[in-house]
N, C-alpha and C. Protein backbone atom coordinates (compact mmCIF):
# COMPACT_ATOMS: atom_id res chain seq x y z
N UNK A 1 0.86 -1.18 0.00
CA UNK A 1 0.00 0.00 0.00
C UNK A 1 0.89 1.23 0.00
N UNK A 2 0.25 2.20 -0.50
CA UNK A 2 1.26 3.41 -0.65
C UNK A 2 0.58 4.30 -0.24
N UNK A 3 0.79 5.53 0.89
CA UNK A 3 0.21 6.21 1.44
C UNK A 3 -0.37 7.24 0.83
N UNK A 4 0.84 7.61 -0.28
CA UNK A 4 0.25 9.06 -1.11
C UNK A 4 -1.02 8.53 -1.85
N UNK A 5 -1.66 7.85 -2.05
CA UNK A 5 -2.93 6.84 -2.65
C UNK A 5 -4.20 7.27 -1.56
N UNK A 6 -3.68 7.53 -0.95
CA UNK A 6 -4.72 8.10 0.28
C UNK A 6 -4.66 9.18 1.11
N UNK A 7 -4.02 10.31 0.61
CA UNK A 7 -3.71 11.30 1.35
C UNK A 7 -4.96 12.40 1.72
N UNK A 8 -5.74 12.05 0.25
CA UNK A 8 -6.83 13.05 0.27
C UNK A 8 -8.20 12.16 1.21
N UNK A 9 -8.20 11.17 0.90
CA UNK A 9 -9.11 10.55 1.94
C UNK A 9 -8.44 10.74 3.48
N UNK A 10 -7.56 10.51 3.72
CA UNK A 10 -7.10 10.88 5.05
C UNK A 10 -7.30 12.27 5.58
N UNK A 11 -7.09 13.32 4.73
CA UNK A 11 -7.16 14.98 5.06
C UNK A 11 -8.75 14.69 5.19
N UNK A 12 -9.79 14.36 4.57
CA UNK A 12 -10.59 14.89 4.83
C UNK A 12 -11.49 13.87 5.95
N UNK A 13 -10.80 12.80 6.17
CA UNK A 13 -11.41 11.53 7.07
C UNK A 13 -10.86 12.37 8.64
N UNK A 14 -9.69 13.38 8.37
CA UNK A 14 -9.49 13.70 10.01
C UNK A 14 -10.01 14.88 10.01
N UNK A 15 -10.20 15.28 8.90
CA UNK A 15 -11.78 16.56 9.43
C UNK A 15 -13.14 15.89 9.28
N UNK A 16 -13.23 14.82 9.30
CA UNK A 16 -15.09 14.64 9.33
C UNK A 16 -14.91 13.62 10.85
N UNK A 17 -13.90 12.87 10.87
CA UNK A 17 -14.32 11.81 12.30
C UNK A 17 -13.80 12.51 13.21
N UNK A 18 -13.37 13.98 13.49
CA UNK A 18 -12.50 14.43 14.53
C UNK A 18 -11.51 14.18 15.78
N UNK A 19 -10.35 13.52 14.99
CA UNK A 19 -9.69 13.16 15.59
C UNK A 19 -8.74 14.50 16.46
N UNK A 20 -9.43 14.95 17.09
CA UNK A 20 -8.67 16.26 17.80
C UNK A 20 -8.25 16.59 18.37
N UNK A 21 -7.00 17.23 18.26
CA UNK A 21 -6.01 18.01 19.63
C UNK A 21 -6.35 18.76 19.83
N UNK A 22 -7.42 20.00 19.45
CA UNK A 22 -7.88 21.26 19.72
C UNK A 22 -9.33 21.71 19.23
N UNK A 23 -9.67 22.57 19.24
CA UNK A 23 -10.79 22.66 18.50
C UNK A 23 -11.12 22.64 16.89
N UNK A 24 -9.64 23.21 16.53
CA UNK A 24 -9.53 23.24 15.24
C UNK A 24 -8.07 22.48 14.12
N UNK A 25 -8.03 21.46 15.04
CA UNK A 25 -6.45 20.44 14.22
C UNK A 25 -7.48 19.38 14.63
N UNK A 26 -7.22 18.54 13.59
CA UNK A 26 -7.73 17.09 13.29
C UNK A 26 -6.25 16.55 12.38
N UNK A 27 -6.34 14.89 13.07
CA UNK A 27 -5.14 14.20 12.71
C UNK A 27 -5.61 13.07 11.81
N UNK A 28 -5.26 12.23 11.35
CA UNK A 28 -5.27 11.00 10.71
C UNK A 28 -3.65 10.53 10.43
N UNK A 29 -3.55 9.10 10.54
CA UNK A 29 -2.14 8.10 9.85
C UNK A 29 -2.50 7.29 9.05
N UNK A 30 -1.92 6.78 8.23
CA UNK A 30 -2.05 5.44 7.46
C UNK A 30 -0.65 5.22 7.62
N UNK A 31 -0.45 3.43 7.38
CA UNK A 31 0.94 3.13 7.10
C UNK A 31 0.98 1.83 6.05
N UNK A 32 1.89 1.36 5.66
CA UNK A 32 1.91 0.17 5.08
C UNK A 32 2.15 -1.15 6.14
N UNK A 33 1.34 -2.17 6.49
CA UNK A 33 1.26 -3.03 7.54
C UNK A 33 1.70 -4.44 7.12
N UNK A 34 2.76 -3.90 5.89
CA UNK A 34 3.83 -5.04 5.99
C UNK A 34 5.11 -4.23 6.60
N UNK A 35 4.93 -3.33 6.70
CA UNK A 35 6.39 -2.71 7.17
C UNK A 35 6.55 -3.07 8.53
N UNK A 36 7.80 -3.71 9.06
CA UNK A 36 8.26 -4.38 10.54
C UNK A 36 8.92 -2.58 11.46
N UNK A 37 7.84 -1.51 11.90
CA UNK A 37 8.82 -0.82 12.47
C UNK A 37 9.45 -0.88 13.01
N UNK A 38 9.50 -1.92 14.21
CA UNK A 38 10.29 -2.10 15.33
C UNK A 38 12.25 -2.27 14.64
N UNK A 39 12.28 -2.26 13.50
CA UNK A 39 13.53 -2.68 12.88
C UNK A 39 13.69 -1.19 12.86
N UNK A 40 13.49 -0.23 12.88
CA UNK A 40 13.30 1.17 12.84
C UNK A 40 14.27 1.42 13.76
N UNK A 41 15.91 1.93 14.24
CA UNK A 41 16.40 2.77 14.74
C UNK A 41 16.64 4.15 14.74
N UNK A 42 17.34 4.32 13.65
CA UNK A 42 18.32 5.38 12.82
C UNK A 42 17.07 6.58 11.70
N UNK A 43 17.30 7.92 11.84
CA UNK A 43 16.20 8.43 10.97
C UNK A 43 17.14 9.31 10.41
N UNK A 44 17.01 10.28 9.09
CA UNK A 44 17.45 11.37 8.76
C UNK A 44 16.54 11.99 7.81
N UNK A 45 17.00 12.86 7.73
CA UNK A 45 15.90 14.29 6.89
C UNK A 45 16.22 14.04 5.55
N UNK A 46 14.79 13.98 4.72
CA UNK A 46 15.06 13.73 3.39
C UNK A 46 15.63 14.92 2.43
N UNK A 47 16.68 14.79 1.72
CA UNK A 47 17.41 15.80 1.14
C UNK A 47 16.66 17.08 0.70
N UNK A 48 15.79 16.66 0.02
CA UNK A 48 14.59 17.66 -0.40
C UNK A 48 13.12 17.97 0.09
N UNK A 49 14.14 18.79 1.16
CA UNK A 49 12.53 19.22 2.06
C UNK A 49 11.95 20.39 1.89
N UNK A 50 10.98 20.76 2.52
CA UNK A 50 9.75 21.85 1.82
C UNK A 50 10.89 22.75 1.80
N UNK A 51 11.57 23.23 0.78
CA UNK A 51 12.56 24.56 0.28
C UNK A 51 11.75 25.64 0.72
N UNK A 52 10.59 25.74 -0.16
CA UNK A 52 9.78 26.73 0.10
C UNK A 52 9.51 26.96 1.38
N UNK A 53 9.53 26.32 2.57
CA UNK A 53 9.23 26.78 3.98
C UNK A 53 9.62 27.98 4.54
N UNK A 54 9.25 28.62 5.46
CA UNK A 54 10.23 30.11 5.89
C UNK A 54 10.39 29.69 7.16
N UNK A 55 11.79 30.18 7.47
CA UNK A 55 12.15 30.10 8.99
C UNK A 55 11.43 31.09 9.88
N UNK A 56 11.18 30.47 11.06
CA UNK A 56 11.30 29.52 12.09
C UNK A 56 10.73 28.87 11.74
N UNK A 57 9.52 28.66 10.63
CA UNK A 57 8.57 27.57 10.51
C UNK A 57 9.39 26.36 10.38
N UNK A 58 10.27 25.89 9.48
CA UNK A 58 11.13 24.81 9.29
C UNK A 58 11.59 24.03 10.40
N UNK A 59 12.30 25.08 11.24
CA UNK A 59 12.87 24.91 11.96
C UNK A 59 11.86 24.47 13.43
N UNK A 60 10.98 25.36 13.64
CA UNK A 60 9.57 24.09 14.77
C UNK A 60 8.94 22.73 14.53
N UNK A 61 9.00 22.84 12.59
CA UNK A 61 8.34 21.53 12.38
C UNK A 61 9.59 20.59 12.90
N UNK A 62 10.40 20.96 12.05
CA UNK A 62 11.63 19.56 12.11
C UNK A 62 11.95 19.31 13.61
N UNK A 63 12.37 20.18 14.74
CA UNK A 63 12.34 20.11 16.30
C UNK A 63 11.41 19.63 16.60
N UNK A 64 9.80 19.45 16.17
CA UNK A 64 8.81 18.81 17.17
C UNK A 64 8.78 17.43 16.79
N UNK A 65 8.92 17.24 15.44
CA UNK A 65 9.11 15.56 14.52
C UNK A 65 10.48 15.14 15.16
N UNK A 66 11.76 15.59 15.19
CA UNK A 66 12.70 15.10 15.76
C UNK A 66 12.24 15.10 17.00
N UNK A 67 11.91 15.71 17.97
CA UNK A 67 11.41 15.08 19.22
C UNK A 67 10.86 14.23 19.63
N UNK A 68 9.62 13.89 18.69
CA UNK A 68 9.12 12.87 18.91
C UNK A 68 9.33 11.56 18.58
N UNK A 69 10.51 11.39 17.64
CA UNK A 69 10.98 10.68 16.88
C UNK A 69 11.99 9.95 18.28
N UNK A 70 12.54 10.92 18.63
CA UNK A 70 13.74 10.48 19.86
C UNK A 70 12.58 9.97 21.05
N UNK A 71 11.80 10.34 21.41
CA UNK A 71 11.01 10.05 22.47
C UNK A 71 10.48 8.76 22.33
N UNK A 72 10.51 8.46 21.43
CA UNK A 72 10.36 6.52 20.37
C UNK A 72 11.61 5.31 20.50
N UNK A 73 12.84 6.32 20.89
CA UNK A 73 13.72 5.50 20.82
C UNK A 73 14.54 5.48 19.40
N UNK A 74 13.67 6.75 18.77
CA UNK A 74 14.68 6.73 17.51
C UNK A 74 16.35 7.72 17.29
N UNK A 75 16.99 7.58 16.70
CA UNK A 75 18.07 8.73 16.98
C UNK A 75 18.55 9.46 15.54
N UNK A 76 18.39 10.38 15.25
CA UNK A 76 19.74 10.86 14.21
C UNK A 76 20.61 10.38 13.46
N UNK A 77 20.64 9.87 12.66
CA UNK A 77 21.89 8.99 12.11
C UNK A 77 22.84 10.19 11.54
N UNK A 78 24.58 9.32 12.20
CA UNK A 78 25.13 10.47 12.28
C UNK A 78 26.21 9.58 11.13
N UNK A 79 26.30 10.25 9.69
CA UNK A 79 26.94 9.56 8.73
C UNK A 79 27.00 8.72 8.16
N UNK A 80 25.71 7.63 8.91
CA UNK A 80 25.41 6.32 8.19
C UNK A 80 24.01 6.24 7.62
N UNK A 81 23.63 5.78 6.77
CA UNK A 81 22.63 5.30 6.06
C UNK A 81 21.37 4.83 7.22
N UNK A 82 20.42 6.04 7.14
CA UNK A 82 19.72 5.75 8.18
C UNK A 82 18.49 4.27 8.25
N UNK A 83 18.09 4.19 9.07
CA UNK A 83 17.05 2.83 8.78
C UNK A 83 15.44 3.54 7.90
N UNK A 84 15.46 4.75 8.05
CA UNK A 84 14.56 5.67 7.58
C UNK A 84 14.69 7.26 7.07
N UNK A 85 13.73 7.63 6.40
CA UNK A 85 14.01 9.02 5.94
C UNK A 85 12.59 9.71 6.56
N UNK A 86 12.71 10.95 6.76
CA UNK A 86 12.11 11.54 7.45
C UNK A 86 11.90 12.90 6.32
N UNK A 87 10.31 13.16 6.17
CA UNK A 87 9.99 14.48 5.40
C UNK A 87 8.96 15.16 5.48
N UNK A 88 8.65 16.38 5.32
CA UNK A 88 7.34 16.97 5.40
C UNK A 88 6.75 17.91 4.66
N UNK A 89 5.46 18.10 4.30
CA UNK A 89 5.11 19.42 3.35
C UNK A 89 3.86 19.30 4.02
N UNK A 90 3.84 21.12 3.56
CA UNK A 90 2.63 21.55 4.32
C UNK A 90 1.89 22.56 2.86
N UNK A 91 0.76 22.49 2.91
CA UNK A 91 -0.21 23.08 1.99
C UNK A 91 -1.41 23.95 2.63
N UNK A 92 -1.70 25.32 1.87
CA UNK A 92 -2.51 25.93 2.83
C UNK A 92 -3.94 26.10 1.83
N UNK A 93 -5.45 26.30 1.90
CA UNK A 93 -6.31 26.93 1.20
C UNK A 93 -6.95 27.55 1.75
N UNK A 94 -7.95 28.44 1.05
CA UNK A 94 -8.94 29.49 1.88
C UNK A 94 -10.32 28.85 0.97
N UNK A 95 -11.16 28.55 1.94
CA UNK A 95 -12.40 28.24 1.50
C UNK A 95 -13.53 29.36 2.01
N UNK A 96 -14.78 29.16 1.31
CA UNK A 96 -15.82 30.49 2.33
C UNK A 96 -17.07 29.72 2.37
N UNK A 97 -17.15 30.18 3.85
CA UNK A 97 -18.28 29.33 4.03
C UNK A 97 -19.53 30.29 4.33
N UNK A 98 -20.81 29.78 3.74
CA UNK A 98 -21.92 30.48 3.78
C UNK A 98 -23.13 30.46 4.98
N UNK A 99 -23.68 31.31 5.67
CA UNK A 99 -24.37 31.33 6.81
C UNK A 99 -25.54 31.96 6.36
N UNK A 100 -26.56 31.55 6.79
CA UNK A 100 -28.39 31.85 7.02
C UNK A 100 -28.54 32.86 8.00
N UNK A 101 -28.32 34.01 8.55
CA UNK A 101 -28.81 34.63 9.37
C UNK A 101 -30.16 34.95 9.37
N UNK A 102 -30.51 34.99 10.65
CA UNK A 102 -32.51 35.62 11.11
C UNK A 102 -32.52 37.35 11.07
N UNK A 103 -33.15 38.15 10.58
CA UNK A 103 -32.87 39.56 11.21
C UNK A 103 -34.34 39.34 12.02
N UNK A 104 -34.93 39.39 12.16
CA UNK A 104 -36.22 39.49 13.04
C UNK A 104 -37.37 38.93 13.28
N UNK A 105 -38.53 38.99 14.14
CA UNK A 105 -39.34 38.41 14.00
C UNK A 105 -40.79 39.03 14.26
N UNK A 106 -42.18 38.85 13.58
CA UNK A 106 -43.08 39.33 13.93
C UNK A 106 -43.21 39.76 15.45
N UNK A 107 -44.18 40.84 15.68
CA UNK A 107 -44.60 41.05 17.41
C UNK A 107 -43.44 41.68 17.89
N UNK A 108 -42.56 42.53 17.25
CA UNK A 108 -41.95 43.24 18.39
C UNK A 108 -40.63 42.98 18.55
N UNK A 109 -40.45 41.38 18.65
CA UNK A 109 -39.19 40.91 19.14
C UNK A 109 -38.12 41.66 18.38
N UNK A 110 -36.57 41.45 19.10
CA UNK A 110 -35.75 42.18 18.69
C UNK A 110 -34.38 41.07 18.46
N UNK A 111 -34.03 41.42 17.40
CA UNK A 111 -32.94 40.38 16.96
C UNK A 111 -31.73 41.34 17.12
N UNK A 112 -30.61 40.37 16.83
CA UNK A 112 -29.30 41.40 17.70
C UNK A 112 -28.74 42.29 17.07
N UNK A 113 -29.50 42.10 15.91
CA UNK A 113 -28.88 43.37 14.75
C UNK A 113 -30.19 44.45 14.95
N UNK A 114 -30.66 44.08 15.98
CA UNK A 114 -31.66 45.56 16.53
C UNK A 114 -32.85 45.18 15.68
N UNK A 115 -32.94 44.66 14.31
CA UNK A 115 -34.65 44.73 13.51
C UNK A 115 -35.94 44.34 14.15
N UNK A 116 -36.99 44.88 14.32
CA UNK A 116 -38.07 44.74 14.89
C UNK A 116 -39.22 44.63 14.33
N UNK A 117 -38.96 44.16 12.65
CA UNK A 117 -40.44 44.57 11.89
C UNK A 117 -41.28 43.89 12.35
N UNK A 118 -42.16 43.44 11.27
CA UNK A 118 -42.99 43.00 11.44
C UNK A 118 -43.34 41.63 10.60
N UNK A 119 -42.13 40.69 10.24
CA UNK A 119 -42.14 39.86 9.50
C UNK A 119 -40.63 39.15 9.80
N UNK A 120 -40.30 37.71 9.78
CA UNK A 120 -39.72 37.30 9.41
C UNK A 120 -38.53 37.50 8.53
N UNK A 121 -37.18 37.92 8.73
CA UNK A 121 -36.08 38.08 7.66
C UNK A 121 -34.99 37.20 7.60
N UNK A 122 -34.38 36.77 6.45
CA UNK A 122 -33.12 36.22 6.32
C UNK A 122 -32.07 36.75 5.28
N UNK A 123 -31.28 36.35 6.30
CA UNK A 123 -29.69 37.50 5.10
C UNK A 123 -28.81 36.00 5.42
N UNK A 124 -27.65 36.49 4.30
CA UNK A 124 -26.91 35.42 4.17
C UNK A 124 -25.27 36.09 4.92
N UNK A 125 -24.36 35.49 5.22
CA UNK A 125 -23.24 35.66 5.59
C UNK A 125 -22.26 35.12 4.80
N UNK A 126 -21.19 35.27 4.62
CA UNK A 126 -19.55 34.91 4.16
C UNK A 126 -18.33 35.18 4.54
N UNK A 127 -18.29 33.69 4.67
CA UNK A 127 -16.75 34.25 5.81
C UNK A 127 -15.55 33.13 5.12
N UNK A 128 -14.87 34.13 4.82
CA UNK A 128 -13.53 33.52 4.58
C UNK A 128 -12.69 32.33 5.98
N UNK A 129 -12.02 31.48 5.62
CA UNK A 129 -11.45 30.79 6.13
C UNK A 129 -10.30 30.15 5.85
N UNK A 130 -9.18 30.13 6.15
CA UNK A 130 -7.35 30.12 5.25
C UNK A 130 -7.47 28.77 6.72
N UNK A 131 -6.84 27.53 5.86
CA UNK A 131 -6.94 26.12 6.35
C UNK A 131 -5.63 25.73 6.10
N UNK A 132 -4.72 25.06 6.90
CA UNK A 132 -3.32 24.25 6.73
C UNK A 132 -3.52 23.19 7.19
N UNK A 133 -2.42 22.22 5.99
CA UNK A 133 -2.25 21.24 6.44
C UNK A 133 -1.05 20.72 6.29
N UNK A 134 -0.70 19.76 7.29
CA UNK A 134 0.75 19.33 7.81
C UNK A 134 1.03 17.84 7.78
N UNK A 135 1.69 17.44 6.36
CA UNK A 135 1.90 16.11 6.27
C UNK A 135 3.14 15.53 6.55
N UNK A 136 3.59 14.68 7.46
CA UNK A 136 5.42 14.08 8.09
C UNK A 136 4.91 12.73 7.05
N UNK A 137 5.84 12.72 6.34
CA UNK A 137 6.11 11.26 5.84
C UNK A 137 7.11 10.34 6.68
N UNK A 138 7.67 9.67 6.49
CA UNK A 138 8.58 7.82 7.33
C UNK A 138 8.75 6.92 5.96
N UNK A 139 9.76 7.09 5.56
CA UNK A 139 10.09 6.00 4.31
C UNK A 139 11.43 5.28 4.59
N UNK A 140 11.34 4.41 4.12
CA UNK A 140 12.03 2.68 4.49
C UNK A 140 13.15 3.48 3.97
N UNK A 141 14.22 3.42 4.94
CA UNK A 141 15.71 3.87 4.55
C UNK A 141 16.63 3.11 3.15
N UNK A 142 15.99 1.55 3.06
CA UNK A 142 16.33 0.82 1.91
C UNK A 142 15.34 0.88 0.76
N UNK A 143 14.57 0.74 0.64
CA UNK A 143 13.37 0.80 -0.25
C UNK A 143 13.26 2.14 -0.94
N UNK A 144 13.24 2.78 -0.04
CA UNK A 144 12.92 4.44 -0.42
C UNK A 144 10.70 4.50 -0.25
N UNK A 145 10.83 3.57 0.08
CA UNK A 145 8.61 3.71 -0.14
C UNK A 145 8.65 4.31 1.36
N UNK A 146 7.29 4.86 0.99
CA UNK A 146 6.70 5.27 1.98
C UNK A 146 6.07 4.17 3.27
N UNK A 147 6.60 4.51 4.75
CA UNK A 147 6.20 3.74 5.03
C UNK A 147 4.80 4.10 6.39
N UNK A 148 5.06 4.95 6.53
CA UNK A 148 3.82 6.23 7.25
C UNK A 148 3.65 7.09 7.00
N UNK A 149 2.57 7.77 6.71
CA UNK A 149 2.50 9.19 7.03
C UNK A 149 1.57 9.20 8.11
N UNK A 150 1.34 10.95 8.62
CA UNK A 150 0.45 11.41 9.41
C UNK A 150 0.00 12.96 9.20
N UNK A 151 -1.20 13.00 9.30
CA UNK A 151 -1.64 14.66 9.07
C UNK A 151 -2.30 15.30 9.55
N UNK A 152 -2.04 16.61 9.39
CA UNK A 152 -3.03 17.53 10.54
C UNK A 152 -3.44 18.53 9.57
N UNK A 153 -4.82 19.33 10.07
CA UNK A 153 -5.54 19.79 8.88
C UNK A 153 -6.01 20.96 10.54
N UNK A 154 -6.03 22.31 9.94
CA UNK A 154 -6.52 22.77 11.38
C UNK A 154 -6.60 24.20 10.21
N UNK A 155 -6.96 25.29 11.56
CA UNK A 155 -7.55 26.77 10.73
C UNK A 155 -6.11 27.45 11.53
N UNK A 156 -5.44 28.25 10.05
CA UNK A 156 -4.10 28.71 10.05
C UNK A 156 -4.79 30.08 11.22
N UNK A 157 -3.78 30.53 11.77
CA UNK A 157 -3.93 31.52 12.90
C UNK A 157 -2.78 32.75 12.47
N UNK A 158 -2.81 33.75 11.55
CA UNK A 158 -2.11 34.58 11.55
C UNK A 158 -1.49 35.57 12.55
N UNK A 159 -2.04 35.94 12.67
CA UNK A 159 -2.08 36.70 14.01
C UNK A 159 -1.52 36.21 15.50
N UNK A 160 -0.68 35.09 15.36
CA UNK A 160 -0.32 34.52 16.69
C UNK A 160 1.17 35.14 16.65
N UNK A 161 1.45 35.07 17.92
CA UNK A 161 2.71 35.31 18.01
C UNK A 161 4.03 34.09 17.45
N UNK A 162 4.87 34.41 17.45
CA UNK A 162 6.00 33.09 17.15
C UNK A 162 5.93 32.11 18.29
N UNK A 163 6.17 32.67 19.40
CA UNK A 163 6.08 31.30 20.54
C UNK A 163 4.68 30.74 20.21
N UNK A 164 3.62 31.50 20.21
CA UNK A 164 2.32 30.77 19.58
C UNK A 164 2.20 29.92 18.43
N UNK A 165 2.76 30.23 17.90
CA UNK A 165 2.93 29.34 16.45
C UNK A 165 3.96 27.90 17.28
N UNK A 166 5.02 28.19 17.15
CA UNK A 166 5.79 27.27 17.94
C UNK A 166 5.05 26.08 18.47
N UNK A 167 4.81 26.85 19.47
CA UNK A 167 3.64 25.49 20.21
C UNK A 167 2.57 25.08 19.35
N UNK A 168 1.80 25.53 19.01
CA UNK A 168 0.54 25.10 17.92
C UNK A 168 1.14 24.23 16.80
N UNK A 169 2.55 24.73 16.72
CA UNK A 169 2.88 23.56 15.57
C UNK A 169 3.88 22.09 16.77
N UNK A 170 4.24 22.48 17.30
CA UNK A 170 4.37 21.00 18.26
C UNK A 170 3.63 19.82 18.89
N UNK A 171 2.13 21.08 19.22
CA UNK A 171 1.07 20.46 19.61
C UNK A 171 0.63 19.54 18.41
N UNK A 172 0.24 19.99 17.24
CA UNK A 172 0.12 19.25 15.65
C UNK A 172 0.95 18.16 15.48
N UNK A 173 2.22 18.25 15.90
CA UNK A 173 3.30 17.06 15.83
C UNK A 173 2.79 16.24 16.49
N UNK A 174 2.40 16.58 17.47
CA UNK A 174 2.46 15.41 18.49
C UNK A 174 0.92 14.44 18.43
N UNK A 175 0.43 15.14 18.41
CA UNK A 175 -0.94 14.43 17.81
C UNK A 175 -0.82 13.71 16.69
N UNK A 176 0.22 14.18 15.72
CA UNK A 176 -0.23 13.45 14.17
C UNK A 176 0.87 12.19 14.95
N UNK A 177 2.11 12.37 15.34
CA UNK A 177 3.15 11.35 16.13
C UNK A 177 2.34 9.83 16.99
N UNK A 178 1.19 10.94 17.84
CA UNK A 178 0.45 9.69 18.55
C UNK A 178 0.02 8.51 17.35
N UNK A 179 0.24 8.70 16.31
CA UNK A 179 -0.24 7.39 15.40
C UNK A 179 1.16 6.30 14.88
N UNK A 180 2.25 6.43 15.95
CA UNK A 180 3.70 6.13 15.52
C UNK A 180 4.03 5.81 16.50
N UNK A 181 5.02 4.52 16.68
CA UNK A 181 4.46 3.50 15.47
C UNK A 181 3.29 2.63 15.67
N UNK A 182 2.70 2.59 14.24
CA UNK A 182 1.61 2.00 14.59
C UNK A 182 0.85 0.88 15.14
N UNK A 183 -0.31 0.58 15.82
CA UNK A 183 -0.58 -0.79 16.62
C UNK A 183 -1.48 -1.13 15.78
């Protein structure tokens, strides 16, 4: 089985069954379940990683995946041919989603946009929404296949600070990680 075969069912299987670290990150894994991880020591970073990334971003993803990677019992391979390769890309979109609002209702009542006629109203709403998602691949250090991924799909937060980001992207690691290795 090959994971990229299912990436899009996975993004959208961990936004509909909510697998969640927060209110707004949902995770999913798949792996190939002939792969023996436990043969798994040694990891290193695949040569060609998201280029396009901007620092610090690079630099939180790869620290929270290497963390969790070591917290497994895995280590760094230092000059040798690791037992695995380690990689990630992240993709962002803006979707808009549409809302039914009430403005009022017969008799008086008062709706919060103040209207008081004398009839029934509906208006519509649109609201933008900018969505990321965060895929770590695990490929067989000999083979080169894929042998896990994991992903997180959540609502991008501009406006956070860097230590905020930081954490929000560790927190994401670690959740998509809880599916590694797999049972």
């Amino acid at each position: 089985m090959k994971p990229y075969a299912h990436l899009a069912a996975i993004s959208l299987a961990a936004v509909l069954t909510g697998c969640v670290s927060g209110p707004d990150i949902a995770t999913a894994t798949d792996y190939d379940p002939s792969v023996d991880f436990t043969a798994y020591g040694t990891y290193a970073w695949v040569p060609d990683g998201d280029d396009l990334m901007e620092e610090p971003i690079d630099g939180f993803i790869r620290a929270a995946v290497e963390a969790e990677l070591e917290a497994r019992g895995l280590r760094l391979a230092q000059g040798a041919d690791p037992d695995m390769a380690v990689g990630y890309r992240v993709a962002t979109n803006t979707h808009t989603q549409e809302e039914f609002v009430g403005r009022g209702w017969s008799g008086g009542y008062r709706s919060v946009q103040g209207y008081s006629g004398g009839g029934a109203g509906v208006g519509m709403r649109e609201t933008e929404h900018a969505a990321g998602t965060l895929y770590v691949f695990l490929f067989d250090g000999g083979t080169k296949e894929a042998a896990w991924t994991g992903v997180a799909n959540g609502t991008l937060k501009p406006d956070l600070s860097t230590e905020d980001r930081q954490a929000r992207i560790t927190e994401a690691v670690r959740e998509i990680m809880k599916g590694y290795p797999p049972s």
